[in-house]
Protein backbone atom coordinates (compact mmCIF):
# COMPACT_ATOMS: atom_id res chain seq x y z
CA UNK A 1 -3.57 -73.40 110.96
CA UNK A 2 -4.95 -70.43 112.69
CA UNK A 3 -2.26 -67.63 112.29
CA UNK A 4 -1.24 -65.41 115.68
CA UNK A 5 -0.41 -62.02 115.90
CA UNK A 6 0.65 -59.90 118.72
CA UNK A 7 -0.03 -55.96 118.96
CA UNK A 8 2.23 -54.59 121.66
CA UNK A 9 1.19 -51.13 122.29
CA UNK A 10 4.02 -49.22 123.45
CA UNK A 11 4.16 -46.57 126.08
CA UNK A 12 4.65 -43.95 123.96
CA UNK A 13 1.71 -45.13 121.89
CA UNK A 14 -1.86 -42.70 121.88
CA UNK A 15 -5.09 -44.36 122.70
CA UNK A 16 -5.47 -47.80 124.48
CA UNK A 17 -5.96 -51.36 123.53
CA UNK A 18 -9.72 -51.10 122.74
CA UNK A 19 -8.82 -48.03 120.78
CA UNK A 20 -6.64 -50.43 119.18
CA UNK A 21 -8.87 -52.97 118.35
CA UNK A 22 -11.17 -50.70 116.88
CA UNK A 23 -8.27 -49.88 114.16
CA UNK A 24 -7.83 -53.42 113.46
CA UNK A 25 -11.40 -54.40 113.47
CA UNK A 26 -11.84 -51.41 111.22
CA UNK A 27 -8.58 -52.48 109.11
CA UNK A 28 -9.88 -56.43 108.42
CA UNK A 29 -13.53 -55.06 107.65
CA UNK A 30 -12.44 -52.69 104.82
CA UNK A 31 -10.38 -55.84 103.57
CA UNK A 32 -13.48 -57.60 103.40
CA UNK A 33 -13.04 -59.73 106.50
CA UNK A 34 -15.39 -60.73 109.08
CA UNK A 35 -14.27 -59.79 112.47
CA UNK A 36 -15.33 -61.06 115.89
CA UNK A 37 -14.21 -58.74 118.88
CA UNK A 38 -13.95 -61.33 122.13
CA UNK A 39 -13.38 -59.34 125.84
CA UNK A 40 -14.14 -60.52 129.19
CA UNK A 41 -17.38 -59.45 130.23
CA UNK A 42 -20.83 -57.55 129.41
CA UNK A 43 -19.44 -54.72 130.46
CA UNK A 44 -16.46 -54.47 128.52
CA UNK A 45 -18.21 -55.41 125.43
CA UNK A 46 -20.96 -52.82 125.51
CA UNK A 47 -18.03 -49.87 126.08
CA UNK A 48 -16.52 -51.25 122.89
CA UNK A 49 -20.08 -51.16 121.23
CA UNK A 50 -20.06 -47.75 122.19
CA UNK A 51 -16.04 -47.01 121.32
CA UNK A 52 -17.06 -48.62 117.93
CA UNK A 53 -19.64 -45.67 116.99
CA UNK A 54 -17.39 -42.83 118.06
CA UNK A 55 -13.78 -43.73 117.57
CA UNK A 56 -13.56 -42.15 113.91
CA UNK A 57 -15.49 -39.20 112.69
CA UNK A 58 -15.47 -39.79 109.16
CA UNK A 59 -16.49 -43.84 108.99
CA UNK A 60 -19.04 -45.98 110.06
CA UNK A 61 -18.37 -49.33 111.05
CA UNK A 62 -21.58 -51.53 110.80
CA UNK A 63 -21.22 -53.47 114.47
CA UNK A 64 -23.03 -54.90 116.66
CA UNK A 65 -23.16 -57.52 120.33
CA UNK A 66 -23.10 -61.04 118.83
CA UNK A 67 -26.86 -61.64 121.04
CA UNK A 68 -28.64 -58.83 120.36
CA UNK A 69 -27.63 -57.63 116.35
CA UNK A 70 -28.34 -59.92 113.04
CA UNK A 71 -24.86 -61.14 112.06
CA UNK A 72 -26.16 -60.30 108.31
CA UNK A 73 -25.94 -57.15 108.82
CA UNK A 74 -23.16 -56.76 111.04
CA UNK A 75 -19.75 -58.06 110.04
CA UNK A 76 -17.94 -57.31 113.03
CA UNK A 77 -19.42 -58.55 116.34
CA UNK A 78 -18.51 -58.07 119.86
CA UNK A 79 -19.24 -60.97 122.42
CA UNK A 80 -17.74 -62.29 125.79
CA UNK A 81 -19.15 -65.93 125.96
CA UNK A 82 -18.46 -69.22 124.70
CA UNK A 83 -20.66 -68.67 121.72
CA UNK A 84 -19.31 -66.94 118.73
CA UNK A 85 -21.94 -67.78 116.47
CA UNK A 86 -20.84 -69.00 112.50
CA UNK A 87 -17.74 -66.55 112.76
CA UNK A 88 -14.71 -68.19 111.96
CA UNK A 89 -12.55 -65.41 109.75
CA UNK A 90 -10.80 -62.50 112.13
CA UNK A 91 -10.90 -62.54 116.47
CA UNK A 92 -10.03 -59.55 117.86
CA UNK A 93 -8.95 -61.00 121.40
CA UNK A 94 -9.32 -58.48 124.76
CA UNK A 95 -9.90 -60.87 127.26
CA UNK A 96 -7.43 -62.01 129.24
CA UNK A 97 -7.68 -65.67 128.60
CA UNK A 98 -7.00 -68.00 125.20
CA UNK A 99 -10.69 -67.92 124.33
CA UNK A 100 -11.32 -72.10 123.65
CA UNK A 101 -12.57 -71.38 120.55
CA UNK A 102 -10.01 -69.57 118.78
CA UNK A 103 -8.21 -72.09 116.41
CA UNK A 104 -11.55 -72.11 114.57
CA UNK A 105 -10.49 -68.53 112.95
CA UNK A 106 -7.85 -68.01 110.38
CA UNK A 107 -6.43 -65.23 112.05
CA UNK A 108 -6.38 -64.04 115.85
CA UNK A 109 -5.08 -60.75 116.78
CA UNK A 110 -4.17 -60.06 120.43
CA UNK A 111 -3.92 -56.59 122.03
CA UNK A 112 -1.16 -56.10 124.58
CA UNK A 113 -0.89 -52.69 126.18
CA UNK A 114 1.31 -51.25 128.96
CA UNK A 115 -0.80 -52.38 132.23
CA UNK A 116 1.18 -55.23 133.82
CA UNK A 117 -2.06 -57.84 134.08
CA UNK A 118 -2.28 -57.42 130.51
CA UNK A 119 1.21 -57.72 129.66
CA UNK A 120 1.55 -60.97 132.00
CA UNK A 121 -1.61 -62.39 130.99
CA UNK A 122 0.08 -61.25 127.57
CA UNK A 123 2.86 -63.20 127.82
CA UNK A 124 1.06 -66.62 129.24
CA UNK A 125 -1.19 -66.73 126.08
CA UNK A 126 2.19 -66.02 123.70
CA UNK A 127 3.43 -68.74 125.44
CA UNK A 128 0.17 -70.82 125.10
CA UNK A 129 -0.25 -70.39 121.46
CA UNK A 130 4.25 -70.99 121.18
CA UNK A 131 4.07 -74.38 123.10
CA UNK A 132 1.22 -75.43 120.43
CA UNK A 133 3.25 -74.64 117.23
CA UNK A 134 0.93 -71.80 116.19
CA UNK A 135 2.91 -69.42 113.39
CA UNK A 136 3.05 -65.94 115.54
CA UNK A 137 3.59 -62.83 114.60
CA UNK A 138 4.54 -60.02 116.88
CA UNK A 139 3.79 -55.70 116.02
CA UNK A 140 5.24 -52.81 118.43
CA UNK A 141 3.07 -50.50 117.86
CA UNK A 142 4.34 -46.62 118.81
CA UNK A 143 1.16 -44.50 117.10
């Protein structure tokens, strides 16, 4: 069964949620995990393409967008569709939504920061995954 964490950024906390996710994504692909980073449009994934090449000076994190990079090469994709090609192991979830496909990953992390959308939409996916027996996990994060 797909096992649920929750980040909960706190105020107090530097960075944002995508800043976030680029920790975790970074995290999982160092433990030899393949990560899949899901937000809610073009847009946002293409800022964390970008986020993804900058947010630490002294790594490189091979990335790519899920339609436009060989998934060979690139163990952590970034997508906002239905598709999430053969990846299965770590989602990284920034959209606001339970993406449909998530119980096909052994481990989803979700990003919760202090913006009241994405604590409410927050809270109605904790709920979502709670009400479907899911084994969740929650992490206040304060650095």
């Amino acid at each position: 069964m797909t096992q649920v964490d929750f980040y909960i950024l706190s105020d107090q906390a530097p960075g944002n949620r995508h800043a976030l996710a680029c920790r975790l994504a970074n995290k999982a692909w160092r433990e030899g995990h393949r990560v899949y980073l899901h937000t809610n449009s073009a847009e946002e994934s293409q800022h964390l393409d970008k986020l993804l090449w900058t947010f630490r000076e002294d790594s490189f994190l091979p990335h790519g967008l899920l339609d436009s990079s060989d998934p060979r090469l690139n163990p952590v994709l970034i997508g906002n569709g239905e598709n999430t090609g053969e990846e299965h192991d770590v989602l990284v979830n920034l959209a606001t939504q339970v993406p449909t496909f998530f119980s096909r990953f052994q481990r989803v992390a979700e990003i919760i920061d202090h913006d009241p959308e994405i604590r409410n939409a927050g809270r109605e996916r904790f709920r979502f995954y709670r009400d479907r027996g899911y084994p969740l996990n929650t992490h206040d994060i304060k650095k």
